[in-house]
N, C-alpha and C. Protein backbone atom coordinates (compact mmCIF):
# COMPACT_ATOMS: atom_id res chain seq x y z
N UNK A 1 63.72 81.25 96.48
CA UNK A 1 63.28 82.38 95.68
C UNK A 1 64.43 83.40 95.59
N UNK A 2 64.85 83.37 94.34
CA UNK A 2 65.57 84.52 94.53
C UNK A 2 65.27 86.34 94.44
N UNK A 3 66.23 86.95 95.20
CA UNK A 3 65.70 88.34 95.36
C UNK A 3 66.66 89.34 94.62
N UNK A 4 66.18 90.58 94.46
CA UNK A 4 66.81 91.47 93.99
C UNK A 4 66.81 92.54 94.92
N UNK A 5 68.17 93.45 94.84
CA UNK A 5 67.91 95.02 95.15
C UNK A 5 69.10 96.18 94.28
N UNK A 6 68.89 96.78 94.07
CA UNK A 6 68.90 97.78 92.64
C UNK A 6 69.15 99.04 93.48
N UNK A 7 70.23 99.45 93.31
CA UNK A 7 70.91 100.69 93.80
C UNK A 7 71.70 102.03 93.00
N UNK A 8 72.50 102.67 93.17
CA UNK A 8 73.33 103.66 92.66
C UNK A 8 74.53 104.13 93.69
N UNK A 9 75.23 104.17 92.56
CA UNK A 9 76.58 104.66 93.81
C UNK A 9 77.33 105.57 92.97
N UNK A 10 77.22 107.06 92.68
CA UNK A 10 77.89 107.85 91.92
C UNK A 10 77.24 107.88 90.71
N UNK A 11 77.90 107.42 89.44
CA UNK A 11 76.63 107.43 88.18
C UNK A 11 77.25 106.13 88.00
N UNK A 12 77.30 105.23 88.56
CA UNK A 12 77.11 103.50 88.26
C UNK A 12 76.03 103.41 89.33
N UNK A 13 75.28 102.11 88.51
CA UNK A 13 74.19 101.51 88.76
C UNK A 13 74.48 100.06 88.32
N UNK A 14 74.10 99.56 90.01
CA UNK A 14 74.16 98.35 90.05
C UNK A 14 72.88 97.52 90.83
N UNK A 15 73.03 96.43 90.67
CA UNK A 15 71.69 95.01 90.65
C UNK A 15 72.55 93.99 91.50
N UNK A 16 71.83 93.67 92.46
CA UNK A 16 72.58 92.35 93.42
C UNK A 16 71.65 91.39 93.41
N UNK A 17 71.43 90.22 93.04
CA UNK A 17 70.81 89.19 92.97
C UNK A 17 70.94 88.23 94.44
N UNK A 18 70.40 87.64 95.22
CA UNK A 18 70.70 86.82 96.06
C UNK A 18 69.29 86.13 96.23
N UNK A 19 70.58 85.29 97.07
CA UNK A 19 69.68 83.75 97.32
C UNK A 19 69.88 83.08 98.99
N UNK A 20 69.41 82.57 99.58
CA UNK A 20 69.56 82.08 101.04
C UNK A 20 70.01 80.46 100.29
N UNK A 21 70.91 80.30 101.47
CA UNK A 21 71.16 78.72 100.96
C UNK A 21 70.59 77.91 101.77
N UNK A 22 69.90 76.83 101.47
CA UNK A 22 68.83 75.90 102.65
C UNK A 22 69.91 75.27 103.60
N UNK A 23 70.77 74.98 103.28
CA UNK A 23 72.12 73.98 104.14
C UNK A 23 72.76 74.44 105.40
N UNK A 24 73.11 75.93 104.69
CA UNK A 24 73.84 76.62 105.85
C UNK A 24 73.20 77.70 106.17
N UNK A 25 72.17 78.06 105.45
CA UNK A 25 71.50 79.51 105.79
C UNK A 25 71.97 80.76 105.41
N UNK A 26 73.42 80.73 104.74
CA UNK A 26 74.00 82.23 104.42
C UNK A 26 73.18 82.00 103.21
N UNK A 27 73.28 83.22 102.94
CA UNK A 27 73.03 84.12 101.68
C UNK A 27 73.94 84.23 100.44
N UNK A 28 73.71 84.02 99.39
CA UNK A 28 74.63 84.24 98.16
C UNK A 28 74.36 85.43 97.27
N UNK A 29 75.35 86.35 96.92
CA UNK A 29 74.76 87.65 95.82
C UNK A 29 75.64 87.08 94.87
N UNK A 30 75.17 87.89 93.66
CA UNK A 30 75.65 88.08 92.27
C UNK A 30 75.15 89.27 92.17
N UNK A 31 76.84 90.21 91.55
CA UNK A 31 76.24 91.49 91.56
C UNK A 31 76.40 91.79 90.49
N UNK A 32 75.71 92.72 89.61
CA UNK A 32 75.89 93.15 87.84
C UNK A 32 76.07 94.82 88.45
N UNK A 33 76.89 95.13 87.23
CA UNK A 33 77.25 96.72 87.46
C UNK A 33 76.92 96.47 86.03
N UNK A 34 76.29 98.20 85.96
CA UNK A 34 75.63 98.59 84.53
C UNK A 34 76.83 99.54 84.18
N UNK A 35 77.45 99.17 83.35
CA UNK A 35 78.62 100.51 83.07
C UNK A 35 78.50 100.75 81.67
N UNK A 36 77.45 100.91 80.91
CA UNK A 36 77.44 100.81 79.27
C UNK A 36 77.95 102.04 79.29
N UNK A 37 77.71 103.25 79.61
CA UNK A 37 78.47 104.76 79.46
C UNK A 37 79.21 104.30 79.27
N UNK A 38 80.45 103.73 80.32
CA UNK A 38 81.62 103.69 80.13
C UNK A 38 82.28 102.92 79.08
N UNK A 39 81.52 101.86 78.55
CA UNK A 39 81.70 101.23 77.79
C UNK A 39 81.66 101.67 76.28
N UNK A 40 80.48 102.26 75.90
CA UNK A 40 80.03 103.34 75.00
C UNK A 40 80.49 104.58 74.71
N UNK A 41 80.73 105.04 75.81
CA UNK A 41 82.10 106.22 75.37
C UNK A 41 82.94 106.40 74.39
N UNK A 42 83.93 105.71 74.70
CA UNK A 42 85.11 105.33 73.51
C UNK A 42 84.92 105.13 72.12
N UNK A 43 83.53 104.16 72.05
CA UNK A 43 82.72 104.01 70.80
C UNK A 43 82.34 105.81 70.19
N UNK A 44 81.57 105.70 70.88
CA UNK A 44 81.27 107.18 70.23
C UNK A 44 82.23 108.48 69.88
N UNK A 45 83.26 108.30 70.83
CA UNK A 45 84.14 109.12 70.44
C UNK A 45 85.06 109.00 68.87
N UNK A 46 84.90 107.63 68.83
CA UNK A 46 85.46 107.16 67.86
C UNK A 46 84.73 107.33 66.73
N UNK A 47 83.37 107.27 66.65
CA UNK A 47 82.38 107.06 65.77
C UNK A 47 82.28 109.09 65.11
N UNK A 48 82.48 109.53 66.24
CA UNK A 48 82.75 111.40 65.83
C UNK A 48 84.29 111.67 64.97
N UNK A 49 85.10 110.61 65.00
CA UNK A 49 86.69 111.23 64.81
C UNK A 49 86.22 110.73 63.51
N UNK A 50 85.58 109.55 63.12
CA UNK A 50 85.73 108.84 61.61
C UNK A 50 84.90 110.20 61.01
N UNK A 51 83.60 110.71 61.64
CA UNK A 51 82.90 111.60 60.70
C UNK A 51 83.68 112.63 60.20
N UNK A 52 84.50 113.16 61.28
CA UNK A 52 85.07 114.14 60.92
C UNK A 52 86.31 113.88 59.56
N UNK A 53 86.91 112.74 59.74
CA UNK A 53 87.75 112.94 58.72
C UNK A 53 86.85 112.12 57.54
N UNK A 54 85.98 111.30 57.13
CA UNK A 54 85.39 111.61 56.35
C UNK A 54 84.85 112.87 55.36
N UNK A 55 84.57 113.82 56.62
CA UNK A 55 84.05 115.26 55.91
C UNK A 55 85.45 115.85 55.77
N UNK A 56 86.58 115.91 55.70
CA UNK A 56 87.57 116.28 55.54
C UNK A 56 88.48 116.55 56.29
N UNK A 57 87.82 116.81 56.94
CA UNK A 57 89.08 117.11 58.50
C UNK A 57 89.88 116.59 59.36
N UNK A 58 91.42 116.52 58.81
CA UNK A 58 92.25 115.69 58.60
C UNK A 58 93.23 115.98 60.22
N UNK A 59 92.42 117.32 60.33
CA UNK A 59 93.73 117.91 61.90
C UNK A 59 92.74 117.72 63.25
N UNK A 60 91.55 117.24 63.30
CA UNK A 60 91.03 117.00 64.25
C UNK A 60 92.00 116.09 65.35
């Protein structure tokens, strides 16, 4: 069965997936970090510079 546990560390948020292995008994994680902010950022910043020079504003 696999398990989850779901944390925060600063403003990332992350998900660790694990599993026990029947053979040897350790444990295996897979961890996902949620970083869409960071990812999304740049986008949006970008997505404000096009409006602006669309509406004219060429010295932004």
């Amino acid at each position: 069965m696999i398990r989850s546990y779901r944390f925060e560390k600063g403003k990332d948020k992350y998900i660790v997936f694990y599993e026990k292995v029947p053979l040897s008994g350790w444990s295996v994680a897979s961890v996902i970090v949620f970083v869409s902010k960071r990812m999304t950022l740049p986008l949006v910043k970008l997505s404000n510079f096009a409006e602006e020079i669309a509406e004219g504003n060429i010295r932004c």
